[in-house]
Each structure stands twice: as C-alpha cells, then as structure tokens.
N, C-alpha and C. Protein backbone atom coordinates (compact mmCIF):
# COMPACT_ATOMS: atom_id res chain seq x y z
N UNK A 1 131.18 172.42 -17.66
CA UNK A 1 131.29 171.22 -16.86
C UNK A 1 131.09 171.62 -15.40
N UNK A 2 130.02 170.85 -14.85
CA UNK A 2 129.91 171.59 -13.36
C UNK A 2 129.80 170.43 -12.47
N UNK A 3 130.23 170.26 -11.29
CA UNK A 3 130.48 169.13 -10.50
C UNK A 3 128.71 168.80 -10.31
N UNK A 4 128.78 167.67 -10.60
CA UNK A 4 127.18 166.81 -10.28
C UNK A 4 127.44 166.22 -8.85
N UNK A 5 125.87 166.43 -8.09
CA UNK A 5 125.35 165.65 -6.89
C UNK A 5 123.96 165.25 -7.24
N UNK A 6 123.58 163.85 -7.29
CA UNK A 6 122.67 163.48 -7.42
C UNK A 6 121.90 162.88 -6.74
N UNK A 7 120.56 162.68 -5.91
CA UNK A 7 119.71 162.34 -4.83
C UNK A 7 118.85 161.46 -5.54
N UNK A 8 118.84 160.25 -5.12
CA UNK A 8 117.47 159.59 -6.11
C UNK A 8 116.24 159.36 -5.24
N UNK A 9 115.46 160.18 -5.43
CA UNK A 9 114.03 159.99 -4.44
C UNK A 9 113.64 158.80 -4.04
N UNK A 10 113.40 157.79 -4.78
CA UNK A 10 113.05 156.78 -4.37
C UNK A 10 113.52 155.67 -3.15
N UNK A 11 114.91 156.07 -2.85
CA UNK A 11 116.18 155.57 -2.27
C UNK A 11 116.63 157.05 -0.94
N UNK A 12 116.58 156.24 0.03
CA UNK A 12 116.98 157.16 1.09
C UNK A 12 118.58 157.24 0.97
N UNK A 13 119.56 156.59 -0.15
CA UNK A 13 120.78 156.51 -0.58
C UNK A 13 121.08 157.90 -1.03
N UNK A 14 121.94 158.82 -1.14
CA UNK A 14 122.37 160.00 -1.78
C UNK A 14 123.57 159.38 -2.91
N UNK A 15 123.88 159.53 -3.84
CA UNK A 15 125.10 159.28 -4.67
C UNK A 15 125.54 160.99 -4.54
N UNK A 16 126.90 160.66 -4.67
CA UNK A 16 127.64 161.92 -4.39
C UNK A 16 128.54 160.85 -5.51
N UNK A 17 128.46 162.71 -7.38
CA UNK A 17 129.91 161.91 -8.00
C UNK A 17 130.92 163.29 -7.84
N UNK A 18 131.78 162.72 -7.75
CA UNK A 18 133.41 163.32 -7.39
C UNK A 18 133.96 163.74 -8.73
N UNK A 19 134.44 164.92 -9.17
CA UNK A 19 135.30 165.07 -10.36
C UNK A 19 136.69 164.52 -9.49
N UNK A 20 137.29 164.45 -10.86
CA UNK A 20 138.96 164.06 -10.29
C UNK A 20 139.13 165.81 -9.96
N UNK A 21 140.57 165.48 -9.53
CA UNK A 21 141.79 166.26 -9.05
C UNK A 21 141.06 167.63 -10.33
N UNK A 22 141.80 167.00 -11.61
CA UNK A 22 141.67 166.96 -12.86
C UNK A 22 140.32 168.06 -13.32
N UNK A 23 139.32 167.49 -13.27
CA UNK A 23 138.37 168.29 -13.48
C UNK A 23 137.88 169.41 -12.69
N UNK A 24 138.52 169.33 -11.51
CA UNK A 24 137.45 170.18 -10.16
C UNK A 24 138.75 171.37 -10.63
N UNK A 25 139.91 171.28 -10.81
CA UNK A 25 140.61 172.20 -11.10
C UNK A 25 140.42 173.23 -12.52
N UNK A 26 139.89 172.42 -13.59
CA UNK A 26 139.09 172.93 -14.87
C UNK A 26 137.99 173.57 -14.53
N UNK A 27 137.21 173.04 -13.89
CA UNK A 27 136.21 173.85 -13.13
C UNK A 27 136.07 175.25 -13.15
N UNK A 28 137.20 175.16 -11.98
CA UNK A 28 137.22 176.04 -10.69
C UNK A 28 138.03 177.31 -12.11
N UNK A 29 138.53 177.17 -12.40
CA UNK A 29 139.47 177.79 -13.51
C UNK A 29 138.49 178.50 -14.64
N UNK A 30 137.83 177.48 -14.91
CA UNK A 30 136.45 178.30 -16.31
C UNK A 30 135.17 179.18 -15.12
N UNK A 31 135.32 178.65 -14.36
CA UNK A 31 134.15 179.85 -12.69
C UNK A 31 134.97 180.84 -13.27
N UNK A 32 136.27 180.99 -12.48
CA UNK A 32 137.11 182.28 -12.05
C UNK A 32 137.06 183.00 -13.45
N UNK A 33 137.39 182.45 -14.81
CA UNK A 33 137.22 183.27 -15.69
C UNK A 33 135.95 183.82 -16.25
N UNK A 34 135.01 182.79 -16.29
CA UNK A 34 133.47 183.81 -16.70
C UNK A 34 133.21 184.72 -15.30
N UNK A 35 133.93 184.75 -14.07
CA UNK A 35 133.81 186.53 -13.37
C UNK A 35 134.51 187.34 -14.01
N UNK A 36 135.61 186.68 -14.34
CA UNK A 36 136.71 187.79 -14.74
C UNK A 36 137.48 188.06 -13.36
N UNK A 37 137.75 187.28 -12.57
CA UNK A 37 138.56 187.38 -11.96
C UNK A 37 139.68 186.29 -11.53
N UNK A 38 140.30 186.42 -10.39
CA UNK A 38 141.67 184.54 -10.58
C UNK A 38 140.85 184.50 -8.82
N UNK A 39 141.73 183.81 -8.33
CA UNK A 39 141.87 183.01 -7.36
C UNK A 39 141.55 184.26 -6.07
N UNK A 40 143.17 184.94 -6.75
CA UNK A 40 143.41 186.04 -5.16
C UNK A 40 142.46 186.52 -5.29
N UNK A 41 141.60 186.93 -6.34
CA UNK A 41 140.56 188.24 -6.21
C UNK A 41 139.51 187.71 -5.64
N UNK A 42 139.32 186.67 -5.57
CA UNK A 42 138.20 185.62 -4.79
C UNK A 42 138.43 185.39 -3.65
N UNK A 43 139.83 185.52 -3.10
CA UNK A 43 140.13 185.24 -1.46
C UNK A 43 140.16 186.86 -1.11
N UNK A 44 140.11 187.87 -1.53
CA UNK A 44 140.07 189.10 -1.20
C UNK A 44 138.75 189.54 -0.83
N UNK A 45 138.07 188.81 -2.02
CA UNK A 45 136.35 189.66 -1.68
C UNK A 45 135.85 188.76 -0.25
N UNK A 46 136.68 186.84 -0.36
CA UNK A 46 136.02 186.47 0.80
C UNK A 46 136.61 187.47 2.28
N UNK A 47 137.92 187.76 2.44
CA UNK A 47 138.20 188.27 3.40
C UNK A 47 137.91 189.78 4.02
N UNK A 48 137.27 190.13 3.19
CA UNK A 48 136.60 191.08 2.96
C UNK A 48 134.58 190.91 3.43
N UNK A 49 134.35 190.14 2.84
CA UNK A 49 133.16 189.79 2.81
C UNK A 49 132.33 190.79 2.27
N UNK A 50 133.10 191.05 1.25
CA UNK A 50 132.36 191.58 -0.13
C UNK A 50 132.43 191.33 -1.37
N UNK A 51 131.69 190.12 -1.38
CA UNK A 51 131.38 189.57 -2.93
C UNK A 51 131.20 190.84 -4.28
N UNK A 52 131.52 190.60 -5.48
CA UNK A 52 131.05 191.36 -6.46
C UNK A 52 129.99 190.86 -7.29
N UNK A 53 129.36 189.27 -6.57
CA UNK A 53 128.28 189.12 -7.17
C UNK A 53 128.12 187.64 -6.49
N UNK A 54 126.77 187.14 -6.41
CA UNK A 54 125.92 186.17 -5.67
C UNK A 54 127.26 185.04 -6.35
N UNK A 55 127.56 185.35 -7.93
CA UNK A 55 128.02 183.64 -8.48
C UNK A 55 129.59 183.71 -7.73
N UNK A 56 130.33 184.49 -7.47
CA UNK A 56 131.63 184.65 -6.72
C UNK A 56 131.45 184.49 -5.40
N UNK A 57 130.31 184.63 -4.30
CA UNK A 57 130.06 184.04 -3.42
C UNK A 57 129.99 182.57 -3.34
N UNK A 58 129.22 182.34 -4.54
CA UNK A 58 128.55 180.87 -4.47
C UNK A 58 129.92 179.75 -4.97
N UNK A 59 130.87 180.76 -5.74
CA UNK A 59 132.00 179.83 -6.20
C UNK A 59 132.88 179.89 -4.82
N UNK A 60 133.09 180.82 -3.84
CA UNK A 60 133.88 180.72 -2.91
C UNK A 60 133.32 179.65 -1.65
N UNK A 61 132.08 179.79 -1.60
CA UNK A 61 131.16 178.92 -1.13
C UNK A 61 131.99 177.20 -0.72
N UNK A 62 131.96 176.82 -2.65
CA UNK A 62 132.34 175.57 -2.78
C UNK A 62 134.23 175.41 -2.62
N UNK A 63 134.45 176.25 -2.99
CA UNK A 63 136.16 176.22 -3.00
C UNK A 63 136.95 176.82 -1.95
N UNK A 64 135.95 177.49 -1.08
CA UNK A 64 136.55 178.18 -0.08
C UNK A 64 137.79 177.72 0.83
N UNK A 65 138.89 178.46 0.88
CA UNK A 65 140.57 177.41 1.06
C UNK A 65 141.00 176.37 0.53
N UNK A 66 140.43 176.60 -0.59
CA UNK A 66 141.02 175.85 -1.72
C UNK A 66 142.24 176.51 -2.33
N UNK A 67 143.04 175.29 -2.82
CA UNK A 67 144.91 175.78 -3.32
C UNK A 67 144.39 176.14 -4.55
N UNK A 68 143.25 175.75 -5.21
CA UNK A 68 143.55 175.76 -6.92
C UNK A 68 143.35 177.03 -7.31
C-alpha cells in the first residue's frame, strides 16, 4: 500500500489523496520493515546523513520528523 498522488493532464487541477492517520502509519511501518530497520535507525542515518540505501533516504524523505 503506498500513498497515491495523482495529476490529471488534461486539468491544470492536481488531486492530492491523503491516507488516514491509519494507513500512513501501516505504511510507514511495512517501509521500515522491508529495510530491516525501525524508526530510530532511520533518524540516525538521517542525522548522520548516511543513508544505507537510496529507499531509506527516499522513506526519510517523506516522513522526515515524523512521530510514527
């Protein structure tokens, strides 16, 4: 399940859909486990600014100071 943004060309309109609370936390939870890592190990590599890989960048990217 991965958060959708959708642009419809035809329409200078952007739709932006929102997971709940609910899902963005399922999310963020099935990311951290296909690295194999949790939360802290993701605020470590950011404070660090050494990712262990492009997709742990790209997940800190979106969640970055995030509680979940």
């Amino acid at each position: 399940m991965t958060p959708q943004a959708t642009a419809i060309e035809s329409d200078e309109e952007v739709q932006v859909l929102r997971p709940s609370p609910a899902d963005w936390t399922t999310f963020v939870q099935q990311e951290l486990a296909a690295l194999g890592i949790d939360m802290a190990e993701l605020r470590r590599q950011a404070q660090e600014r050494d990712f262990a890989s492009a997709a742990a960048r790209e997940l800190w990217v979106m969640v970055g100071g995030s509680t979940s």
